[in-house]
Protein backbone atom coordinates (compact mmCIF):
# COMPACT_ATOMS: atom_id res chain seq x y z
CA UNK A 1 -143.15 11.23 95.17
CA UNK A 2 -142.08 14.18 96.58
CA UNK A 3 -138.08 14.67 97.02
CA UNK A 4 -136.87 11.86 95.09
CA UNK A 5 -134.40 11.40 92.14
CA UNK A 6 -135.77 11.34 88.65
CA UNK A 7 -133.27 8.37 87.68
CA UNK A 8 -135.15 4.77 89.26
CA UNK A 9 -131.77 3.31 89.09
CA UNK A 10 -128.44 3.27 89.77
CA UNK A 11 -128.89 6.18 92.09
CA UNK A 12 -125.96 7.33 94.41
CA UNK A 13 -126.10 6.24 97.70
CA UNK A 14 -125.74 10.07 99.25
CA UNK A 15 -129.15 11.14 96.87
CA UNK A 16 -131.29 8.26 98.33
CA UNK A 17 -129.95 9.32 101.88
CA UNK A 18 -130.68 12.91 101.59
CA UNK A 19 -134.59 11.97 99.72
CA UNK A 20 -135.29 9.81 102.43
CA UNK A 21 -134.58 12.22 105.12
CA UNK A 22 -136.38 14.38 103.14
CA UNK A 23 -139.47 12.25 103.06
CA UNK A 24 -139.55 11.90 107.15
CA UNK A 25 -139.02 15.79 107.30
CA UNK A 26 -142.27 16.91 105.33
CA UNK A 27 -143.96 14.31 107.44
CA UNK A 28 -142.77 15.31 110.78
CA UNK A 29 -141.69 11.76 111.34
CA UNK A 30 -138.87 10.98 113.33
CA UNK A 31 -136.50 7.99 112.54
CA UNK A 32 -133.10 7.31 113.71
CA UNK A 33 -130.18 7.99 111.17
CA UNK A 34 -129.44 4.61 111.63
CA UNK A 35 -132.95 3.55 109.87
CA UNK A 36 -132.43 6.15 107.37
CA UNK A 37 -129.04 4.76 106.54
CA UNK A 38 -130.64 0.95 106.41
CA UNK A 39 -133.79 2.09 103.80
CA UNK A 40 -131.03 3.88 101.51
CA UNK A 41 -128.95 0.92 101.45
CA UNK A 42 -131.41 -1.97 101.01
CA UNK A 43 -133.02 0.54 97.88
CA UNK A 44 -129.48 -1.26 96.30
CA UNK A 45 -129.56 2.18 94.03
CA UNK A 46 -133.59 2.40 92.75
CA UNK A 47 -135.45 4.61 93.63
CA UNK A 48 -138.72 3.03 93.14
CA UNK A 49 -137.56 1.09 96.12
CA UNK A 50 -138.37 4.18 98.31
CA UNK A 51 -141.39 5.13 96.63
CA UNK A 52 -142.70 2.19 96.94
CA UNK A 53 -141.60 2.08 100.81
CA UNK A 54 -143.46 5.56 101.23
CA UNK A 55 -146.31 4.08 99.81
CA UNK A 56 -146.91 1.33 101.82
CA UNK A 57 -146.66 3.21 104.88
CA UNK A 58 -149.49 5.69 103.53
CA UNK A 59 -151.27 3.08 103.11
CA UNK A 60 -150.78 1.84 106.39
CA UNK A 61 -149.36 -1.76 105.49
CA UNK A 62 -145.57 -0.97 106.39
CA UNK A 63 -143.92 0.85 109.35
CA UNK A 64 -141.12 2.81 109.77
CA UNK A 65 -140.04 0.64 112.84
CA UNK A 66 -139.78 -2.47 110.40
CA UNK A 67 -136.93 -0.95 108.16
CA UNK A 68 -133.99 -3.42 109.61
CA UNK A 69 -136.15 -6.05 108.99
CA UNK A 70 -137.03 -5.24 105.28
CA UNK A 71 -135.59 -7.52 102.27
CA UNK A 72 -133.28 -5.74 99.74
CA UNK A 73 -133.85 -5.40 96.39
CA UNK A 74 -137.15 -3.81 94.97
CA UNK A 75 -138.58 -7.07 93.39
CA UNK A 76 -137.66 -8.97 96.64
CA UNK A 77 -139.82 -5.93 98.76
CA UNK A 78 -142.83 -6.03 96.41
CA UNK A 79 -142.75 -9.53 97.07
CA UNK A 80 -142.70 -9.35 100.85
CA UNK A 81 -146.13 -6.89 100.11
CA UNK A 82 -147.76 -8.97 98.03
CA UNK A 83 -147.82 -11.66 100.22
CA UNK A 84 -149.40 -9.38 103.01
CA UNK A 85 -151.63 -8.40 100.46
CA UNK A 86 -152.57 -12.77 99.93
CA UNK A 87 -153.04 -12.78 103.82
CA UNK A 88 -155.59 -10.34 103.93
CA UNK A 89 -157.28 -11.62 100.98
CA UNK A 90 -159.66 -14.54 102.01
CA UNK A 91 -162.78 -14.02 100.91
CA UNK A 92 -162.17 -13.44 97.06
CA UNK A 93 -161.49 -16.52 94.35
CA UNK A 94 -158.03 -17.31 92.74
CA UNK A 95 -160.25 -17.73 90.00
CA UNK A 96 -160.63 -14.24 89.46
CA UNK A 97 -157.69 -12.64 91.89
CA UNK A 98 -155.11 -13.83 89.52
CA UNK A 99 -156.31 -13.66 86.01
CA UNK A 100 -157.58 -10.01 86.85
CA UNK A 101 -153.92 -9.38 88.33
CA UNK A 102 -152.55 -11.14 84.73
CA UNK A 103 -154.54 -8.53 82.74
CA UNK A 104 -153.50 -5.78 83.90
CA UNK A 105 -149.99 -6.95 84.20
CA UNK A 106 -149.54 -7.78 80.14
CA UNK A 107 -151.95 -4.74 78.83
CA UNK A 108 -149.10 -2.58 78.08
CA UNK A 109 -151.67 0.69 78.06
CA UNK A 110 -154.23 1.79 81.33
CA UNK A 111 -156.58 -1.16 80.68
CA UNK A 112 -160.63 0.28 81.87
CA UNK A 113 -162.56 -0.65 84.44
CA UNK A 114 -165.65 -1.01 81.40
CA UNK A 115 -163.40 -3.50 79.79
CA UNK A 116 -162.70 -5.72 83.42
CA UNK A 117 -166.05 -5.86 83.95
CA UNK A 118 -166.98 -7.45 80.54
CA UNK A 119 -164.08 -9.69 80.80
CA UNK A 120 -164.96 -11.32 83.83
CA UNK A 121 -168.69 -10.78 83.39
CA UNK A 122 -169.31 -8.58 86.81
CA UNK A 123 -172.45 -6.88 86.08
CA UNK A 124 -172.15 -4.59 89.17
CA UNK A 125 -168.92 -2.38 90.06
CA UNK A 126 -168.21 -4.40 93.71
CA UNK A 127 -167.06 -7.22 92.13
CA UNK A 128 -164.33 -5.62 90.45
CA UNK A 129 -163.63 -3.08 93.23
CA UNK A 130 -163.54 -6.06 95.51
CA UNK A 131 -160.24 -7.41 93.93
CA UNK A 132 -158.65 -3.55 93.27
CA UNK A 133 -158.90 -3.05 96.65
CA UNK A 134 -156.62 -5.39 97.53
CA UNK A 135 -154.48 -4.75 94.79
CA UNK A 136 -154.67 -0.74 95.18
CA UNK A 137 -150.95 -0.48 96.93
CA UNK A 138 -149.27 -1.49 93.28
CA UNK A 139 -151.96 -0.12 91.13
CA UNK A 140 -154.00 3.51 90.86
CA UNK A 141 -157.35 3.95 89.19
CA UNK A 142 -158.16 7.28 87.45
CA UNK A 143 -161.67 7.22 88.57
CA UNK A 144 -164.48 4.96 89.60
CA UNK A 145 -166.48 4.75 85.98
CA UNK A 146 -166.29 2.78 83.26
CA UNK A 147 -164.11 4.64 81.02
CA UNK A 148 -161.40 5.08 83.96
CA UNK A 149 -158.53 3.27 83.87
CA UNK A 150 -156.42 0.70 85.84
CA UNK A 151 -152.54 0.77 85.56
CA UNK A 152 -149.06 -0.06 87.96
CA UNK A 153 -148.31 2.28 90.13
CA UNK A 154 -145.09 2.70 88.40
CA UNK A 155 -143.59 1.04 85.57
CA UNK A 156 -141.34 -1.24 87.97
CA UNK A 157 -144.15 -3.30 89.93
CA UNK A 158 -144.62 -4.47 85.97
CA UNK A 159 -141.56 -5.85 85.93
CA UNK A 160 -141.41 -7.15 89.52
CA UNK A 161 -144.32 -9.16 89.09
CA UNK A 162 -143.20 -10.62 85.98
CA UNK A 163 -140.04 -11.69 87.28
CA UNK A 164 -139.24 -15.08 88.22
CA UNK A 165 -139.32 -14.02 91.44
CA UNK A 166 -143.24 -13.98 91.24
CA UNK A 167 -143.49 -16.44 87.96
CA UNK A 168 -142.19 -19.66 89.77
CA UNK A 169 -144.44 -19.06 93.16
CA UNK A 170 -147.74 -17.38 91.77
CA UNK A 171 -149.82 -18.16 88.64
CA UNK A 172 -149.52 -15.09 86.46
CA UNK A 173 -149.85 -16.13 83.19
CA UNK A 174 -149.46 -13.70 80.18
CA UNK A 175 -150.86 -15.89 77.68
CA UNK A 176 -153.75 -17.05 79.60
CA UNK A 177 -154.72 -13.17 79.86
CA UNK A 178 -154.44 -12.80 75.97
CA UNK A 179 -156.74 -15.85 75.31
CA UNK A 180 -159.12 -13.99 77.74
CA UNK A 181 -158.62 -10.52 76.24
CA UNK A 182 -159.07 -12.66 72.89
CA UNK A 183 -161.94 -14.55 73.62
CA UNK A 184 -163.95 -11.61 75.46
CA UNK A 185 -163.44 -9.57 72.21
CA UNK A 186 -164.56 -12.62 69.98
CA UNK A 187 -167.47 -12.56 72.21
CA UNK A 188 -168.26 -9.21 70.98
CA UNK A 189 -167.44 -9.99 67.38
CA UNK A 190 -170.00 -13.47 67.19
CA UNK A 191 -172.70 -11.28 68.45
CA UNK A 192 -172.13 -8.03 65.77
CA UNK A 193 -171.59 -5.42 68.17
CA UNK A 194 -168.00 -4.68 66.83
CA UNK A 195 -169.75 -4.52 63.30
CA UNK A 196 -171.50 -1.89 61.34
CA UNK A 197 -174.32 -3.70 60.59
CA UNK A 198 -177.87 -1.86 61.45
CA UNK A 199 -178.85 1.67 60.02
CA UNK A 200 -177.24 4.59 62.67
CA UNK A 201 -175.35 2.52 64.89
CA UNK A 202 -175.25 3.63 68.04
CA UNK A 203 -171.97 4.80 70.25
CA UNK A 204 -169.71 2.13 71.35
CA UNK A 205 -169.60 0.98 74.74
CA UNK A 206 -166.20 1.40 76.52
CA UNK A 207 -165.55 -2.59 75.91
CA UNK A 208 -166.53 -1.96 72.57
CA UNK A 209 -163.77 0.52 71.98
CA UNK A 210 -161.32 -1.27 73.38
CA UNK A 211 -161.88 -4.43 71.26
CA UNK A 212 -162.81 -2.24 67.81
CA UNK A 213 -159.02 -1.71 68.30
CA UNK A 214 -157.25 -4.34 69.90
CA UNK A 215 -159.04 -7.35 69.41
CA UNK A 216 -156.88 -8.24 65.50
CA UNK A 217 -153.95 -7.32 67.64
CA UNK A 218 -154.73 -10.29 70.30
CA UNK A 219 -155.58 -12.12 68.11
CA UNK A 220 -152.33 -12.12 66.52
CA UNK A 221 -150.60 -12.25 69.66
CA UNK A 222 -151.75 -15.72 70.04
CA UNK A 223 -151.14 -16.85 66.64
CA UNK A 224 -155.11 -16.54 65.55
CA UNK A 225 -154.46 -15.54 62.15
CA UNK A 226 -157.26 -16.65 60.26
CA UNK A 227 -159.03 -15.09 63.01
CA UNK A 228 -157.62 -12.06 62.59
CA UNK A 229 -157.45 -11.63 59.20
CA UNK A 230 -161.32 -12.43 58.61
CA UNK A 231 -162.11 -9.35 61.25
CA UNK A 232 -159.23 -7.38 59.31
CA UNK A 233 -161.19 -7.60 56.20
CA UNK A 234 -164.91 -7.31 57.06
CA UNK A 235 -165.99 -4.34 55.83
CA UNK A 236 -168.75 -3.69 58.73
CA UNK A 237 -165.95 -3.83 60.44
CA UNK A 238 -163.76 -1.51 59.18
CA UNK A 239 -166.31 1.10 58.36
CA UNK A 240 -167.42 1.21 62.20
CA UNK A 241 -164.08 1.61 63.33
CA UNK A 242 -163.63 4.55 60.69
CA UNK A 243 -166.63 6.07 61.98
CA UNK A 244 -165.89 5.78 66.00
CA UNK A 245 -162.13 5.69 66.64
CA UNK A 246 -159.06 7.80 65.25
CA UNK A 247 -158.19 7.35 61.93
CA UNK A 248 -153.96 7.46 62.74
CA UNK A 249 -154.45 4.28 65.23
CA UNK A 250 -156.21 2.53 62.32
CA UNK A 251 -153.32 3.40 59.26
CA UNK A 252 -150.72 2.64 61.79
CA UNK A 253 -152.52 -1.07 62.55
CA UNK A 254 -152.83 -2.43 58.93
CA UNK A 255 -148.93 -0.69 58.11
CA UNK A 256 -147.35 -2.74 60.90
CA UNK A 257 -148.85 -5.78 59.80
CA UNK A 258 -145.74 -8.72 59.43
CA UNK A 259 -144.80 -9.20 56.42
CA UNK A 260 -145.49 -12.49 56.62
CA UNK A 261 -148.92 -12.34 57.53
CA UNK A 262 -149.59 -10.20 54.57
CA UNK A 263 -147.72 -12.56 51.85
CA UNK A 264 -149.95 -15.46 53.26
CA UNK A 265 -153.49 -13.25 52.66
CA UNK A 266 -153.91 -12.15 49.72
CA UNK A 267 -157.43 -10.69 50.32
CA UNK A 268 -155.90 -9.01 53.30
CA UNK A 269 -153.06 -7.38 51.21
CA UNK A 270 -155.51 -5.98 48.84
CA UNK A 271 -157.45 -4.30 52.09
CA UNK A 272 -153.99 -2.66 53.65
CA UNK A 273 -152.99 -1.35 50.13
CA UNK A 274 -156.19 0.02 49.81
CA UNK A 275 -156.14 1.91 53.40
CA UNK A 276 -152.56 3.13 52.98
CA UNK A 277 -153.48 4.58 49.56
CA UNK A 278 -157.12 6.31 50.75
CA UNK A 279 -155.57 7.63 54.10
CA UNK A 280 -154.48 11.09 52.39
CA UNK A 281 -158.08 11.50 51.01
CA UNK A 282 -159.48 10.00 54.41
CA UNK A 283 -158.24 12.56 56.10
CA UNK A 284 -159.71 15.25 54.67
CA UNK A 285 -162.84 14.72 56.11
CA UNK A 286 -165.40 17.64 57.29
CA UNK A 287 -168.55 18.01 59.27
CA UNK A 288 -170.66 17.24 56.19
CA UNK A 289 -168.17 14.51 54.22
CA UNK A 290 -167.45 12.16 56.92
CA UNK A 291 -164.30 9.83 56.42
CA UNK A 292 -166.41 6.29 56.51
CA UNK A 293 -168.66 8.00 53.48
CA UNK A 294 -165.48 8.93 51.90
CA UNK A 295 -164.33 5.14 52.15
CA UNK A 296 -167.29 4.01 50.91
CA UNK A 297 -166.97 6.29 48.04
CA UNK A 298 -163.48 4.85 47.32
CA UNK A 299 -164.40 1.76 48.14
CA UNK A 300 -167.05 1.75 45.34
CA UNK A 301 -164.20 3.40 42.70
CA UNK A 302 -162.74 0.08 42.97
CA UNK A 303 -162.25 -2.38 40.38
CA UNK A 304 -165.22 -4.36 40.28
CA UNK A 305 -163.09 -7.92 40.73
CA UNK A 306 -161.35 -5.84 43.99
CA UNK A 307 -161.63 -7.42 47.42
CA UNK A 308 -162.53 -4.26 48.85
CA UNK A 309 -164.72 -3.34 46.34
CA UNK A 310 -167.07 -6.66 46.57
CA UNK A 311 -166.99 -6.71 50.16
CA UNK A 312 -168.33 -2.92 50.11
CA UNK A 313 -171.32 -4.21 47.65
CA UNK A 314 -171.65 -6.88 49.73
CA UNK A 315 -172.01 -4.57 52.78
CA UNK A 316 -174.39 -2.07 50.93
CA UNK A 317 -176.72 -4.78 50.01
CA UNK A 318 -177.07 -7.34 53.05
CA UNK A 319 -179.07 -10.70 51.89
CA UNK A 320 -180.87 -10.00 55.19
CA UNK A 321 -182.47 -6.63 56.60
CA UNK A 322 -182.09 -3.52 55.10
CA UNK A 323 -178.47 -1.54 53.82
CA UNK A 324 -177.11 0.19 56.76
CA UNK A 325 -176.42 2.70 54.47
CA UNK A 326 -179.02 5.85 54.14
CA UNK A 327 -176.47 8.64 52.51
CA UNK A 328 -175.98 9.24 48.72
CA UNK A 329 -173.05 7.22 46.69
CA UNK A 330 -171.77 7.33 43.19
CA UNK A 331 -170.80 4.86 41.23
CA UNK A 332 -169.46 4.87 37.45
CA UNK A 333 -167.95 2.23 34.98
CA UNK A 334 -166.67 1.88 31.37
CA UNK A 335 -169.47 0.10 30.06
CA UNK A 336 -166.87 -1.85 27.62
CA UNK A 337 -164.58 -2.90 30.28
CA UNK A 338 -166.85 -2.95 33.75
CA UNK A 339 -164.07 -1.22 35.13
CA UNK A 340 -164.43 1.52 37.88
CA UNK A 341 -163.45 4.85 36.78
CA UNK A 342 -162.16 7.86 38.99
CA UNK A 343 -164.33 10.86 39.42
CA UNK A 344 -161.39 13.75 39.37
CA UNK A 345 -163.56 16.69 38.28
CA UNK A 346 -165.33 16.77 41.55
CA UNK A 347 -163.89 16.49 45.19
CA UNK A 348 -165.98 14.32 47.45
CA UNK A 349 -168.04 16.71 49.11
CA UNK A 350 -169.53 17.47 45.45
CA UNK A 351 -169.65 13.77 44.61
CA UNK A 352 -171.93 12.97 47.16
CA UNK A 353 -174.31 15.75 46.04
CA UNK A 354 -174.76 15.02 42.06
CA UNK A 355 -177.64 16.14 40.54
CA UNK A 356 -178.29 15.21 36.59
CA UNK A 357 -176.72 18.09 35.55
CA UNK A 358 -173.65 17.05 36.73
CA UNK A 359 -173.82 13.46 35.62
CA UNK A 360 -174.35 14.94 31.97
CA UNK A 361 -171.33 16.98 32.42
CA UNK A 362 -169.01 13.83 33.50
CA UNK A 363 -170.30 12.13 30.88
CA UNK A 364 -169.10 14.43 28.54
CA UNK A 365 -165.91 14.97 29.74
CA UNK A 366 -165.14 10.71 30.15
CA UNK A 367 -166.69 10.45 26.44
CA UNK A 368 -163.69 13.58 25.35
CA UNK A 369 -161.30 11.80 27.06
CA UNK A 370 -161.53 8.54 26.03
CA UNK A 371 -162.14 9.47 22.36
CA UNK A 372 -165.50 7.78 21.89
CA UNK A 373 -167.86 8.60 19.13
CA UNK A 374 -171.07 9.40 19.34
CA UNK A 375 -172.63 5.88 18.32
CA UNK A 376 -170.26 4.89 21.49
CA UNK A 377 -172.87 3.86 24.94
CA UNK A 378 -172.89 6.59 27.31
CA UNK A 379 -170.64 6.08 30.05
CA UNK A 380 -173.04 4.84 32.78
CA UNK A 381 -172.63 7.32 36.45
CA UNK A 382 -175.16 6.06 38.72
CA UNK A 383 -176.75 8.42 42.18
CA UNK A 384 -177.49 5.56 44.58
CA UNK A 385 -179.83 6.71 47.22
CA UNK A 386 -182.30 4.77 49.99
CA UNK A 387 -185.50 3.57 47.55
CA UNK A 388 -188.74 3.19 48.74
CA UNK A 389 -188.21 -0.14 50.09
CA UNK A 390 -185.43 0.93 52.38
CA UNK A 391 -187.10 3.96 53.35
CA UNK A 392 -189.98 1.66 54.16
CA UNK A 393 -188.07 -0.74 55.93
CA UNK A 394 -186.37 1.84 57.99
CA UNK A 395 -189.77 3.69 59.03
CA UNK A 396 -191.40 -0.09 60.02
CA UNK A 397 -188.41 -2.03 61.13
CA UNK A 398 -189.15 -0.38 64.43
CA UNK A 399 -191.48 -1.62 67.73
CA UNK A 400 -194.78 -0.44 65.74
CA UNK A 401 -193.89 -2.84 63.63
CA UNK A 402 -194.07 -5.40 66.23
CA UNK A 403 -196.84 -3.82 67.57
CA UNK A 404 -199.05 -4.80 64.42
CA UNK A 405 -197.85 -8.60 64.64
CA UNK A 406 -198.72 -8.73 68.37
CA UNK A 407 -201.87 -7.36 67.30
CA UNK A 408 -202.73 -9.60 64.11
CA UNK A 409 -201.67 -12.92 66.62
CA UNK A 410 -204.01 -11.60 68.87
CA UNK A 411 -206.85 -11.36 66.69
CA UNK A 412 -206.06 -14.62 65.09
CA UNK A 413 -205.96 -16.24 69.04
CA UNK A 414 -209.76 -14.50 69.43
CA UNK A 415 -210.97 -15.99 66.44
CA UNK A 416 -209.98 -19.72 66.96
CA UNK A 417 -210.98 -19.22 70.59
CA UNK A 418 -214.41 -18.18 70.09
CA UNK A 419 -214.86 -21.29 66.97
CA UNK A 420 -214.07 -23.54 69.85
CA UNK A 421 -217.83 -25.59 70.36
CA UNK A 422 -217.59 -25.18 73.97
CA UNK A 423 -218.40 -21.32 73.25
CA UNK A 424 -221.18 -21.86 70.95
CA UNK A 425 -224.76 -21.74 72.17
């Protein structure tokens, strides 16, 4: 707001004087020093106070002429709004008024309109701009789309409305709008769409990228562990997110993990270990070696017995459907010990581009460095690529495909209809 202090509290008296006088002078409004002095005084030293004062009378809900009669204290004023903001609202339901109001009062980032809507299931935009409209003197939207986002229209109506002030008369509950943020993104997670699953999935929705994130993080929030530490450790899952959203976000998730969570998983342990040690190589990613390949890649350099490293075989070969995957791998093992060995003659761009030449030259170099003589078995390095059967699937698995059952069903409908005897002459 134009004119006022930077500090929202504790401001001198004399500074809150000379901003509000400063507020009626760009505005060519006139009010009595005698109002001016009253505003300053109830603002009890906060300047949000004031701003949100100004705003109300923009927005045509508060006049200057009812200054002596405002309360004091900034909760105590946001109060007095809100409850002209209740009289005015008539026609919407508590049902949705209040755990919409919740949601956005406990996300602690902009939550988007695209993840409201799924929330509360409004399959058109006036549902939700029904209740922001009533709500739009303590909270600004960035737009009217999906991806725009909802937040306070300063950090202080946060904490107004989540003082007891509010608490005691109104139901805002902050764990009720967790279960919902928890159970809307378990929604998502029961039906596969947070999970990499199909063969080029496509971009996620703006829902989608809100839960691919947060939805372990609610989860833990209200004590769904189990919950959150299958999601945590589904591969599908975890190469989608690697594909669609920042890689930073994700190392910083699985490092902040409590230490108690960790000690009680140990499947989960083996999964953060893993992503702290591959985020260096992760990172390194280009147009052609993208980082989920390179996590595959690592993922398949693990020991055999690894968490990580069954749940990525697990993932490449799906006991339904076809393997999302349709880019080159490598795998290689000591043939005595099964184990996974490391590949550090090539960097990963080359890995993914072997040709036999190659895989005679690693060969080599494993069979020198391990000392093995020449009655010793080869060290096996295997290309993995689509075979004709996923290639197959993948050109079929499509509507044609359906196409040629609708047909055959057809045909088969014709052929019992015309053995019927009724047809027969």
């Amino acid at each position: 707001m134009s004119g006022l202090p930077r500090h929202e509290r504790d401001v001198p008296i004399q500074e809150l004087l000379e901003s509000t006088r400063r507020y009626f002078r760009e505005r060519s409004v006139s009010a009595p020093e005698e109002w001016i002095r009253a505003l300053a005084e109830k603002a009890e030293g906060e300047a949000a106070y004031l701003k949100l004062f100004f705003r109300a009378c923009e927005k045509k809900t508060l006049t200057c002429a009812e200054i002596p009669d405002l309360p004091a204290g900034f909760v105590h004023l946001t109060a007095m709004l809100f409850e002209r903001t209740l009289a005015e609202r008539k026609l919407l339901s508590a049902d949705e008024f209040f755990p919409l109001l919740s949601m956005l009062l406990t996300s602690v980032e902009p939550v988007s309109r695209g993840v409201l809507k799924y929330c509360f299931n409004f399959r058109f935009d006036s549902g939700l701009n029904s209740i922001l409209r009533f709500l739009e003197l303590f909270f600004v939207q960035s737009g009217l789309s999906d991806t725009d986002t909802v937040q306070p229209f300063m950090p202080q109506i946060r904490e107004a409305f989540l003082s007891p002030v509010f608490l005691k008369k109104y139901p805002i509950s902050q764990v009720q709008a967790l279960e919902r943020f928890a159970e809307s993104g378990l929604r998502l997670w029961r039906c596969g769409r947070l999970r990499w699953t199909t063969i080029s999935p496509s971009a996620p929705s703006t829902a989608e990228r809100y839960f691919l994130e947060r939805l372990p993080l609610h989860l833990l929030a209200i004590h769904e562990k189990d919950a959150a530490a299958q999601i945590l450790t589904d591969f599908s899952y975890l190469m989608k997110r690697v594909r669609f959203l920042p890689l930073k976000i994700l190392f910083e998730e699985y490092r902040q993990l409590p230490a108690e969570f960790l000690a009680e998983n140990a499947q989960l342990r083996a999964f953060a270990d893993f992503l702290c040690l591959s985020a260096p190589r992760l990172e390194q990613e280009t147009e052609q070696l993208r980082a989920y390949q390179i996590l595959l890649q690592l993922a398949c350099e693990e020991h055999p017995e690894s968490p990580v490293a069954k749940a990525a075989r697990e993932w490449l070969d799906p006991p339904f459907g076809p393997s999302p995957c349709d880019w080159f791998w490598v795998s290689v093992s000591d043939p005595e010990t099964g184990e996974s060995l490391e590949l550090p003659q090539l960097n990963y761009g080359n890995r993914l581009g072997l040709d036999l030449e190659d895989v005679n030259q690693i060969q080599e170099e494993k069979r020198h460095e391990r000392d093995f003589e020449s009655e010793c078995l080869p060290i096996p390095i295997s290309i993995h690529r689509p075979s004709f059967l996923f290639r197959y699937f993948r050109k079929f698995a499509t509507w044609g495909f359906l196409r040629v059952i609708l047909v055959l069903l057809a045909l088969l409908f014709m052929t019992n209809w015309s053995s019927c005897s009724i047809f027969r002459f």
